[in-house]
Protein backbone atom coordinates (compact mmCIF):
# COMPACT_ATOMS: atom_id res chain seq x y z
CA UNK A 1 125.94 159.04 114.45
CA UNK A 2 123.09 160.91 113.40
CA UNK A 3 121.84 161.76 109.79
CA UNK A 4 122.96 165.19 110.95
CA UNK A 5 126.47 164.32 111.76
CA UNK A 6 127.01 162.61 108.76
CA UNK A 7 125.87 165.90 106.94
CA UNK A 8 127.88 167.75 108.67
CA UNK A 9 131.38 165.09 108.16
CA UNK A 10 130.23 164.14 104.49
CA UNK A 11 128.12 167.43 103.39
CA UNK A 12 125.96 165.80 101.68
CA UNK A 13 122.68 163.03 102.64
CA UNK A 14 120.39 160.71 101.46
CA UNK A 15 116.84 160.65 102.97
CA UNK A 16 114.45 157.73 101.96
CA UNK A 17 110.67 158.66 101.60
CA UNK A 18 110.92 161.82 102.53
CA UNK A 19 107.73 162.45 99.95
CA UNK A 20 105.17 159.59 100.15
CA UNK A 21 104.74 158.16 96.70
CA UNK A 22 100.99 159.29 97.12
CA UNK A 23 102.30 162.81 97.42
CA UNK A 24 104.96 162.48 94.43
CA UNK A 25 101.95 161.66 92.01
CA UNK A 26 100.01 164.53 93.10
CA UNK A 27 103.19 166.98 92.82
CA UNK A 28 104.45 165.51 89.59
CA UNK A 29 101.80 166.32 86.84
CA UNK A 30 101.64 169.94 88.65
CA UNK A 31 105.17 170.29 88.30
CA UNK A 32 105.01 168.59 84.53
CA UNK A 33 102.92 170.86 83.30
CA UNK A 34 104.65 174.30 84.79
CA UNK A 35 107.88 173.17 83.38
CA UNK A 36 105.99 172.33 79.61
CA UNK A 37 104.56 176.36 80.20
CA UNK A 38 107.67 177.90 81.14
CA UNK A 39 110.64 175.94 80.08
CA UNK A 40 113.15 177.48 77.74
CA UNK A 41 112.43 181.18 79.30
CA UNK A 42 115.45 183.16 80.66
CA UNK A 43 116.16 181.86 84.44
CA UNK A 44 118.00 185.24 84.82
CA UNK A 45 121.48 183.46 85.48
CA UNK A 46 124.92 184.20 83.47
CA UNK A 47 125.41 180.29 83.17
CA UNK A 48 122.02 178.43 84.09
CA UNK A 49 123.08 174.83 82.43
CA UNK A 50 120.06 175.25 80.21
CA UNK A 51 122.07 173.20 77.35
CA UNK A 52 121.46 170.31 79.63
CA UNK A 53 118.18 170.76 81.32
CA UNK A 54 114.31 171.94 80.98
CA UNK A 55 114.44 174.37 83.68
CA UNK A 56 112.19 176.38 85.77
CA UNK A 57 113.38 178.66 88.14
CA UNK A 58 111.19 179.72 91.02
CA UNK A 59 108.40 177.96 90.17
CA UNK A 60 106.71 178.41 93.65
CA UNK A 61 105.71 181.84 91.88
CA UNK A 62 103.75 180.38 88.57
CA UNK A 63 101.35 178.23 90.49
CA UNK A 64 99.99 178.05 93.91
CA UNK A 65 100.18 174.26 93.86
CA UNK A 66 103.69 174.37 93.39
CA UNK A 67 104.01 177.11 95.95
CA UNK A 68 101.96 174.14 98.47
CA UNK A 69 104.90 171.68 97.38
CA UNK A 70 107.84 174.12 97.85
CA UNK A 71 106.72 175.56 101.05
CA UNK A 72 106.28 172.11 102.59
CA UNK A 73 107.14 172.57 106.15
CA UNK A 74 108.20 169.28 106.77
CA UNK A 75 110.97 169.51 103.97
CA UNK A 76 112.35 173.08 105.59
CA UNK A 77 112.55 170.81 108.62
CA UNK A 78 114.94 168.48 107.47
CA UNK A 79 117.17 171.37 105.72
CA UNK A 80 117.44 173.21 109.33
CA UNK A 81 117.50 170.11 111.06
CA UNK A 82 120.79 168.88 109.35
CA UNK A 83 122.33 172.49 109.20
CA UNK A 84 121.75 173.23 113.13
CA UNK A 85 120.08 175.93 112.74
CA UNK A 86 116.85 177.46 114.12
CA UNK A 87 115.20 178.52 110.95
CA UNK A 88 115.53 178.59 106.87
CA UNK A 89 114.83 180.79 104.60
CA UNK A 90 114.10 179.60 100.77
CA UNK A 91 116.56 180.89 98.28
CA UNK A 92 115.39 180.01 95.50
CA UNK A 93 113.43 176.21 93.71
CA UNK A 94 114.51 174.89 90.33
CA UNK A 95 112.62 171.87 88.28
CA UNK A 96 115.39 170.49 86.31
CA UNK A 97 114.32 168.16 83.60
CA UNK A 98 116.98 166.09 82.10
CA UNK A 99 116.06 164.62 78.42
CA UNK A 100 117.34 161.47 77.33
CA UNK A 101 120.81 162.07 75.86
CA UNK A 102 121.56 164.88 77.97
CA UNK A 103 125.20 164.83 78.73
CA UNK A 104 126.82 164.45 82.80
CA UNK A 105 126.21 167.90 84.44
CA UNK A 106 129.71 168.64 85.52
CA UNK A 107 131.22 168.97 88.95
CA UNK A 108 130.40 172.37 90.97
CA UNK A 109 129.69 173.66 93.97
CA UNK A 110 126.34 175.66 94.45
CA UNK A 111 127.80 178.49 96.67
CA UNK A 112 129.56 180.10 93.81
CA UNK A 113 126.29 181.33 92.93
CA UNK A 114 125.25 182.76 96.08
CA UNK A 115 126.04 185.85 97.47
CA UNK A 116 124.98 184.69 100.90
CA UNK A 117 127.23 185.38 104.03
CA UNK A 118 127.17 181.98 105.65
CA UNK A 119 128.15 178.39 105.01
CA UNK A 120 124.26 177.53 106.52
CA UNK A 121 122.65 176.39 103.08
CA UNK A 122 121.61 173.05 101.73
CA UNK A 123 120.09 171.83 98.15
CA UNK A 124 117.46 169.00 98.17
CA UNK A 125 117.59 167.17 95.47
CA UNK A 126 114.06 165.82 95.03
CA UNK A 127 113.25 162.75 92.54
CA UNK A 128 109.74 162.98 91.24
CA UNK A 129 110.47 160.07 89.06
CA UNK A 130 112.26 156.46 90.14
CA UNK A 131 116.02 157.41 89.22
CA UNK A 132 119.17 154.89 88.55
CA UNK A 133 121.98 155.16 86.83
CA UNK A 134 121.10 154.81 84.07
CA UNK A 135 119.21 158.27 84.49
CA UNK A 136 121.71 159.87 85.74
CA UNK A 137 121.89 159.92 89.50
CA UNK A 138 124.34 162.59 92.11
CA UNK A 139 127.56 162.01 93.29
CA UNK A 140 129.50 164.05 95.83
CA UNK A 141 132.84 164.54 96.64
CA UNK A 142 132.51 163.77 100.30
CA UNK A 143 134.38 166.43 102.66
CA UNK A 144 134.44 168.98 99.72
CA UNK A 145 132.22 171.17 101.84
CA UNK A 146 135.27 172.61 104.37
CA UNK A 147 137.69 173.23 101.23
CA UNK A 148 138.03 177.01 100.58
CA UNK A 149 138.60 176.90 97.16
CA UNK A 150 135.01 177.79 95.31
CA UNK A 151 134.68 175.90 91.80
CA UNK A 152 132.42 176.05 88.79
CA UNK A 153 132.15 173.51 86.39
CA UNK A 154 135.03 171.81 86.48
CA UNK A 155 136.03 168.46 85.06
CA UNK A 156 135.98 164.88 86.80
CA UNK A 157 139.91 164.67 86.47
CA UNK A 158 140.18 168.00 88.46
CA UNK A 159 138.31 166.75 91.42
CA UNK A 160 141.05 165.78 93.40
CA UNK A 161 139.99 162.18 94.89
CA UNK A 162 142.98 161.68 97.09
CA UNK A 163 141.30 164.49 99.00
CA UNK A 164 137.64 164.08 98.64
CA UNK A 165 136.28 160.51 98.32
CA UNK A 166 133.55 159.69 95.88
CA UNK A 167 130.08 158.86 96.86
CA UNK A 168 127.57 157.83 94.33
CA UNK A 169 123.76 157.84 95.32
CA UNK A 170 122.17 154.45 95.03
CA UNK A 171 118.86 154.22 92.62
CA UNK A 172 116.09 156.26 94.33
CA UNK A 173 112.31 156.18 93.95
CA UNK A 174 110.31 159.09 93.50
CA UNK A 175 109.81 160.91 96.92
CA UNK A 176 113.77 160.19 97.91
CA UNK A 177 115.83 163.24 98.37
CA UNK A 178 119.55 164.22 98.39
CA UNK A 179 120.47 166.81 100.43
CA UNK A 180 123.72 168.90 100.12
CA UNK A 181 125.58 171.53 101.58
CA UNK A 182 126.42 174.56 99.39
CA UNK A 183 129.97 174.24 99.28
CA UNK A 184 129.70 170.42 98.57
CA UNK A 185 131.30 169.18 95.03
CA UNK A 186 129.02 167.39 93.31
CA UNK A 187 127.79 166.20 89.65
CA UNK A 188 125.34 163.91 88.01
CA UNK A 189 125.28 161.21 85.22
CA UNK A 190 124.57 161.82 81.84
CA UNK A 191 120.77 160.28 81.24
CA UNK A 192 121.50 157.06 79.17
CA UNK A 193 117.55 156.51 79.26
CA UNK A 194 114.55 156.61 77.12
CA UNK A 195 113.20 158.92 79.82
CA UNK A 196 113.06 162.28 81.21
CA UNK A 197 114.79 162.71 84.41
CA UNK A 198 112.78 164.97 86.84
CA UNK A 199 113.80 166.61 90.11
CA UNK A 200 112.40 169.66 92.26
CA UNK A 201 115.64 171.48 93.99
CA UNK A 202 114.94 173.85 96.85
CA UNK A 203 117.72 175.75 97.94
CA UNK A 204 117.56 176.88 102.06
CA UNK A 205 119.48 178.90 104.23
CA UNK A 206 119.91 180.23 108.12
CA UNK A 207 117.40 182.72 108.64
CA UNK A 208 119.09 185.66 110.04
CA UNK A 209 121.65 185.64 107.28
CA UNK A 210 123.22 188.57 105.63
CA UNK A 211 124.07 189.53 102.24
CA UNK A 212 127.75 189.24 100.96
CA UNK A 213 129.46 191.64 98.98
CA UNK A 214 129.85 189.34 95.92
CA UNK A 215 132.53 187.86 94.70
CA UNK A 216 131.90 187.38 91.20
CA UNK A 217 129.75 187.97 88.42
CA UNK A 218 127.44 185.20 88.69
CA UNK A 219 127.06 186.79 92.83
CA UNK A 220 126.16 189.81 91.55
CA UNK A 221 123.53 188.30 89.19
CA UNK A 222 121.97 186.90 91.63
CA UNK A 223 121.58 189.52 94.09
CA UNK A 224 119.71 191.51 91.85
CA UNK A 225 117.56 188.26 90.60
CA UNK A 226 116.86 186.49 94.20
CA UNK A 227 117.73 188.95 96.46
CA UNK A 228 116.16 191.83 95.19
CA UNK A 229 116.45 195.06 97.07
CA UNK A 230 118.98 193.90 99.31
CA UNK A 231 122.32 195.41 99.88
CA UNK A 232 125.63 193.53 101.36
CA UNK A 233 125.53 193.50 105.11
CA UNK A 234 121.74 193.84 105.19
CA UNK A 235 119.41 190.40 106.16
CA UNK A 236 118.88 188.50 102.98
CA UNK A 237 115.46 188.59 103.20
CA UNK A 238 113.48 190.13 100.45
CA UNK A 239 110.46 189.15 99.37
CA UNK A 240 111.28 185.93 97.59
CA UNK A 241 113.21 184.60 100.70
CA UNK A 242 110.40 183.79 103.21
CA UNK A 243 110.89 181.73 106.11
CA UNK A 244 110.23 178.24 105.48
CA UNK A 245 110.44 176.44 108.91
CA UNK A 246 109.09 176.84 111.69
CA UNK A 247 106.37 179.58 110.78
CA UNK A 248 107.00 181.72 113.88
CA UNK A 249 110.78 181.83 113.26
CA UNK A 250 111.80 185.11 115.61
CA UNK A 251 115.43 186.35 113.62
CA UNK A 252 117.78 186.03 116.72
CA UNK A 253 119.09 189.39 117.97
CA UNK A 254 122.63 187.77 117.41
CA UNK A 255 122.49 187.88 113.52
């Protein structure tokens, strides 16, 4: 079985290294200080979990360093890699800072957001700090990913685990990486530390994918915020959704 499969049973993975620690401390004081600069503006969602975090949305736009860091080729690899597909676009990034004392971010799936016509998309979860439990680390209903029921924030005793099997994330240094699919349940721990949790998301998804009529309000937000211009049934692919990997991604004439 390959990392891939597993994604594709589990729908969600757990790469080691996939940033260099070298890397991480170059990223992580560029990152620091965009969040300090930016953090507590509107991220232009109905329900952005800002009571929990310090959060940036789309910080690829506020510095070109970041951009660098988003736009990292070899991380687009891995997203299209484990979804089978050809190419990914980028969705949108997020630096979530959790304080200590922030509370457990509650179960959800990502895809409720998304007004995307395809079950092609992926989250990485990147630690820019060593994380344990303590901190707060992800866990994922494994399997959640083929249910058809879409859920936002929803309690731990509503996650049915006769269903959906629990799988916590082990500690992970700084350049370690969750990935998960978009329709994957998952959650994290409350941060029980004396320090701030920090992650980089980037969301991805199949190049060649169209726009979904959406299906609720929070879809609708976000059409107009990261899909601007586009209409349902056209290519998502305005002009905060560039292709991410491989550079000279061709759309295939079958999308």
């Amino acid at each position: 079985m390959t990392l891939a499969d597993d994604f594709r049973r589990d729908g969600h993975a757990l790469v080691h290294g996939l940033a260099s620690r070298a890397e991480v401390d170059v990223y992580r004081p560029v990152i620091e200080r965009v969040v300090a600069e930016n953090a507590g503006q509107a991220q232009g969602r109905i329900d952005d979990y800002s009571r929990l975090f310090a959060q940036v949305t789309n910080v690829w736009r506020l510095s070109e360093a970041v951009r660098r860091i988003v736009f990292e080729p070899r991380f687009a690899r891995v997203a299209a890699e484990l979804l089978g597909v050809g190419g990914v676009r980028l969705y949108h990034d997020q630096a979530l800072f959790k304080p200590p004392g922030a509370g457990r971010t509650p179960w959800h799936q990502d895809r409720y957001y998304w007004p995307l016509d395809t079950d092609a998309t992926v989250t990485m979860w990147l630690a820019l700090v060593d994380v344990d439990e303590e901190m707060g680390l992800m866990r994922f209903a494994s399997g959640s990913h083929g249910a058809g029921d879409d859920y936002l924030a929803i309690s731990e005793a509503n996650v049915d685990q006769t269903r959906w099997p629990l799988w916590s994330a082990p500690p992970m240094c700084a350049g370690d990486a969750t990935f998960h699919a978009g329709g994957t349940l998952h959650s994290a721990g409350a941060n029980r530390s004396d320090r701030v949790r920090e992650i980089l998301t980037v969301i991805y998804y199949a190049a060649g994918t169209r726009a979904a009529e959406p299906a609720n309000d929070n879809q609708r937000v976000d059409l107009e915020v990261f899909l601007p211009g586009v209409r349902p049934g056209q290519e998502a692919a305005s002009a905060l959704n560039p292709i991410l990997w491989p550079a000279d991604y061709a759309t295939p004439s079958w999308s």
